[in-house]
C-alpha atoms as a PDB file:
ATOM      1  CA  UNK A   1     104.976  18.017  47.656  1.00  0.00           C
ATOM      2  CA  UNK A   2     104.850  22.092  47.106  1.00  0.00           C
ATOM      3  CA  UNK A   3     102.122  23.620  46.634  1.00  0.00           C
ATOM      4  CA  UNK A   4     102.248  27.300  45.266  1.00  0.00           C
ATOM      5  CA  UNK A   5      99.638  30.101  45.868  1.00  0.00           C
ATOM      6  CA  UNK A   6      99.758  32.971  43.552  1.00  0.00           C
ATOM      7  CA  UNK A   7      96.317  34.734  44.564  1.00  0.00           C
ATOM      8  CA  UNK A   8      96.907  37.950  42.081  1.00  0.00           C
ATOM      9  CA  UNK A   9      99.418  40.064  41.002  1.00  0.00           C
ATOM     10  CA  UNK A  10      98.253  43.265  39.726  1.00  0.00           C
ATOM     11  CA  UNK A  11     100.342  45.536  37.986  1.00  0.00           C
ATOM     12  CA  UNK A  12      99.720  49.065  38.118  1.00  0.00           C
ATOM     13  CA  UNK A  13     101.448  51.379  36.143  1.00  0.00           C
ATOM     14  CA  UNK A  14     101.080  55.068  35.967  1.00  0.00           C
ATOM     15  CA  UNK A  15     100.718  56.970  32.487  1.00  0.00           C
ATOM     16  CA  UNK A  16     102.586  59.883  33.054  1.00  0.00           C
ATOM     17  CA  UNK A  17     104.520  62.242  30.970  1.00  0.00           C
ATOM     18  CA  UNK A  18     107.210  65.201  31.621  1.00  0.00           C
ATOM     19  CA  UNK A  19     106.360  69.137  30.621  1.00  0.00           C
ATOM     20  CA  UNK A  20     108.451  71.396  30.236  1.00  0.00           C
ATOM     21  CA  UNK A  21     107.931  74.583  31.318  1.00  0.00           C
ATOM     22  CA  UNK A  22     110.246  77.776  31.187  1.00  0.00           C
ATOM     23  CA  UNK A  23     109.531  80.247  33.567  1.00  0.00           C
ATOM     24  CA  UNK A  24     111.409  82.787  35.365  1.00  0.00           C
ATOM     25  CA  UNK A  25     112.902  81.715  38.736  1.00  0.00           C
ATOM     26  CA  UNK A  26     110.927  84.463  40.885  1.00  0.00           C
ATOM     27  CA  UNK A  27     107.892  83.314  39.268  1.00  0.00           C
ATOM     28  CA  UNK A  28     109.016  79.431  39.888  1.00  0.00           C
ATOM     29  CA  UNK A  29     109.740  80.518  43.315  1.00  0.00           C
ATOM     30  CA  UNK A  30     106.216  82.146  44.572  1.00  0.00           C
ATOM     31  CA  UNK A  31     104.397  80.035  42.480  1.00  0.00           C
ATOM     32  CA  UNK A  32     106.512  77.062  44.540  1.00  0.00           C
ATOM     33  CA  UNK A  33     105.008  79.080  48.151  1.00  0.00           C
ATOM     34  CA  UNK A  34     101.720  79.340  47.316  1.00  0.00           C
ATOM     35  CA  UNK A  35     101.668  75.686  46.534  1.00  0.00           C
ATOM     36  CA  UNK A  36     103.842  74.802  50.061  1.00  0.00           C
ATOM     37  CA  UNK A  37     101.733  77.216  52.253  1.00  0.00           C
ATOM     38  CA  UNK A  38      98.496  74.567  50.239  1.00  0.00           C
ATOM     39  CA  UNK A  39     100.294  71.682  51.611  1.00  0.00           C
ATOM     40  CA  UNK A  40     101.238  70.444  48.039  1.00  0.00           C
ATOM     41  CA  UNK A  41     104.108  70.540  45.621  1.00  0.00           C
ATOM     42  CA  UNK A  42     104.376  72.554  42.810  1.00  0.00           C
ATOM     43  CA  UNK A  43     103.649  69.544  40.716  1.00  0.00           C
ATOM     44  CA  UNK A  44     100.942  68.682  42.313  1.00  0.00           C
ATOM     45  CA  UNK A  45      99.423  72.172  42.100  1.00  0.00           C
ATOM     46  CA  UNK A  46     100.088  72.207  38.271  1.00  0.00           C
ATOM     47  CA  UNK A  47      98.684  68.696  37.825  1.00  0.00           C
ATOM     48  CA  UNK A  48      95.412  70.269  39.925  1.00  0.00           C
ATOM     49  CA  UNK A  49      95.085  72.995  37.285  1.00  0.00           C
ATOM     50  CA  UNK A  50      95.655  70.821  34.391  1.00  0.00           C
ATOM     51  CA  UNK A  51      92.873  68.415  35.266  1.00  0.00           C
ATOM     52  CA  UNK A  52      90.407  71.004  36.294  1.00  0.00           C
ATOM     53  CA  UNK A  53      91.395  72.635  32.732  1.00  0.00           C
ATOM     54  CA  UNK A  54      91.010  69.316  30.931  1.00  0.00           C
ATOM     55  CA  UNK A  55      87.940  68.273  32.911  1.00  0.00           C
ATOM     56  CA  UNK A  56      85.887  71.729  32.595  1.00  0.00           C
ATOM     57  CA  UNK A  57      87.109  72.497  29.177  1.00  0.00           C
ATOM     58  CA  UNK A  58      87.625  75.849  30.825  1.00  0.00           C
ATOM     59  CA  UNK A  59      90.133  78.453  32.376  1.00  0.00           C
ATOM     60  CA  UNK A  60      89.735  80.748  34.652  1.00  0.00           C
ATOM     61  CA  UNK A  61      92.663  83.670  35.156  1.00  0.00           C
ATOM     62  CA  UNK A  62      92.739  86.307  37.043  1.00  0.00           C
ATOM     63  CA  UNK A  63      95.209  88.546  35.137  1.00  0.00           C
ATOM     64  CA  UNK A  64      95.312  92.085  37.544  1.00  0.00           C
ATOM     65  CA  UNK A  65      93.755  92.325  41.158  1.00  0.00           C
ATOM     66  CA  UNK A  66      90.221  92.138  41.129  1.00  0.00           C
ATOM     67  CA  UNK A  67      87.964  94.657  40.357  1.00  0.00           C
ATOM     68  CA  UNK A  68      84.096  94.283  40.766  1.00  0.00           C
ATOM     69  CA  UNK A  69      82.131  94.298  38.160  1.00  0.00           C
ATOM     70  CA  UNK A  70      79.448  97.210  36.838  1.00  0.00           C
ATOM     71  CA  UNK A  71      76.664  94.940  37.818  1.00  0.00           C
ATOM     72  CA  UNK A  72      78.234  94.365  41.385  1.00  0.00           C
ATOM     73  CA  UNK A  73      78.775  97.819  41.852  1.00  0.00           C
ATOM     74  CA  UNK A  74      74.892  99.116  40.943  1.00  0.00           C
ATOM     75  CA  UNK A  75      73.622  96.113  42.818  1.00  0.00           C
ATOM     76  CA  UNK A  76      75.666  97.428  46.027  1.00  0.00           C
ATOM     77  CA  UNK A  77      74.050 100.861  45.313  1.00  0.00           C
ATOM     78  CA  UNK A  78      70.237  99.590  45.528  1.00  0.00           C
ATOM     79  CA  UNK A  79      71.410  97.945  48.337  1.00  0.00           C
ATOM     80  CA  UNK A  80      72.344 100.740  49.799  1.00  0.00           C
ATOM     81  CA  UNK A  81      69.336 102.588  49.091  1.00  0.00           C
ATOM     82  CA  UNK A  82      66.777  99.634  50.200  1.00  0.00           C
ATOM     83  CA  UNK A  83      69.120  99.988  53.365  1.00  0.00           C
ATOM     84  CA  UNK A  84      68.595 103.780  53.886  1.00  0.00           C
ATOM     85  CA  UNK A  85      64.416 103.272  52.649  1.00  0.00           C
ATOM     86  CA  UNK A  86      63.960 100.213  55.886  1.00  0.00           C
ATOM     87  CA  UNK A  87      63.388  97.677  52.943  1.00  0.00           C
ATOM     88  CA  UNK A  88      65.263  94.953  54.335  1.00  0.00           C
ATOM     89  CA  UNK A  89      64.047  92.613  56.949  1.00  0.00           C
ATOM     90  CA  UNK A  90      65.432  92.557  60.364  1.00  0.00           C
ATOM     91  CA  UNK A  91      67.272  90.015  61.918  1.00  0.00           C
ATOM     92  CA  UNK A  92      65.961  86.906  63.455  1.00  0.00           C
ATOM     93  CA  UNK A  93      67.386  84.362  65.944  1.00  0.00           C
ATOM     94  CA  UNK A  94      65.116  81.530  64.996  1.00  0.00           C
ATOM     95  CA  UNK A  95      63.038  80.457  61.737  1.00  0.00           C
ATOM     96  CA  UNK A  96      59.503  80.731  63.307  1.00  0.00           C
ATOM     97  CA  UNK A  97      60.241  84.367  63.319  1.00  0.00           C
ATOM     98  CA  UNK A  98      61.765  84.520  59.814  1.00  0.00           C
ATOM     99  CA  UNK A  99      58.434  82.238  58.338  1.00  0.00           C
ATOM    100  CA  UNK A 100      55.875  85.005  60.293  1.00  0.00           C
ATOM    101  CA  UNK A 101      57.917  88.318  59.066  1.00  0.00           C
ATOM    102  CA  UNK A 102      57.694  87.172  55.296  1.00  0.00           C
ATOM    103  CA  UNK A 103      53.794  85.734  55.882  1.00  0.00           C
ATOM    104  CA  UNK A 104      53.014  89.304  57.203  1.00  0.00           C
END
């Protein structure tokens, strides 16, 4: 007499499809680094992208180096000035002293 166990058998299967992308090789190539030096594959990195793009309904590029923006830059100015006027709080090494200076 035999007896046979089959517990489960689960098939998984991934849904996955092939893009095709043309790109330059030099831009293949850094784009390739910056993933490597991430610990991932370029794949991997585009796959990354495309799900944040598909779960955010939103893109984010940065299209030239950074530049801040009009607000940032005024903002930095008051700072400045509050800076230069003693309107900013000195520093403290525990919160009891934070809690008192902003009580006084």
């Amino acid at each position: 007499m035999t007896t046979g166990y089959i517990l489960a058998i689960f098939f998984l299967t991934m849904h996955t499809t092939t893009i095709h992308v043309k790109t330059d090789v030099k831009t293949r190539n850094e784009a390739k680094k910056v993933a490597e030096n991430h610990g991932l594959s370029l794949t991997a990195l585009i796959n990354i992208v495309l799900k944040q793009v598909a779960r955010t309904k939103h893109l984010t590029l940065r299209l030239d180096e950074e530049e801040p923006s009009g607000y940032l830059i005024e903002t930095l100015k008051k700072s400045e000035e509050d800076i230069k006027a003693g309107r900013v709080s000195p520093e403290f090494h525990n919160t009891k002293d934070a809690i008192a200076w902003l009580n006084r």
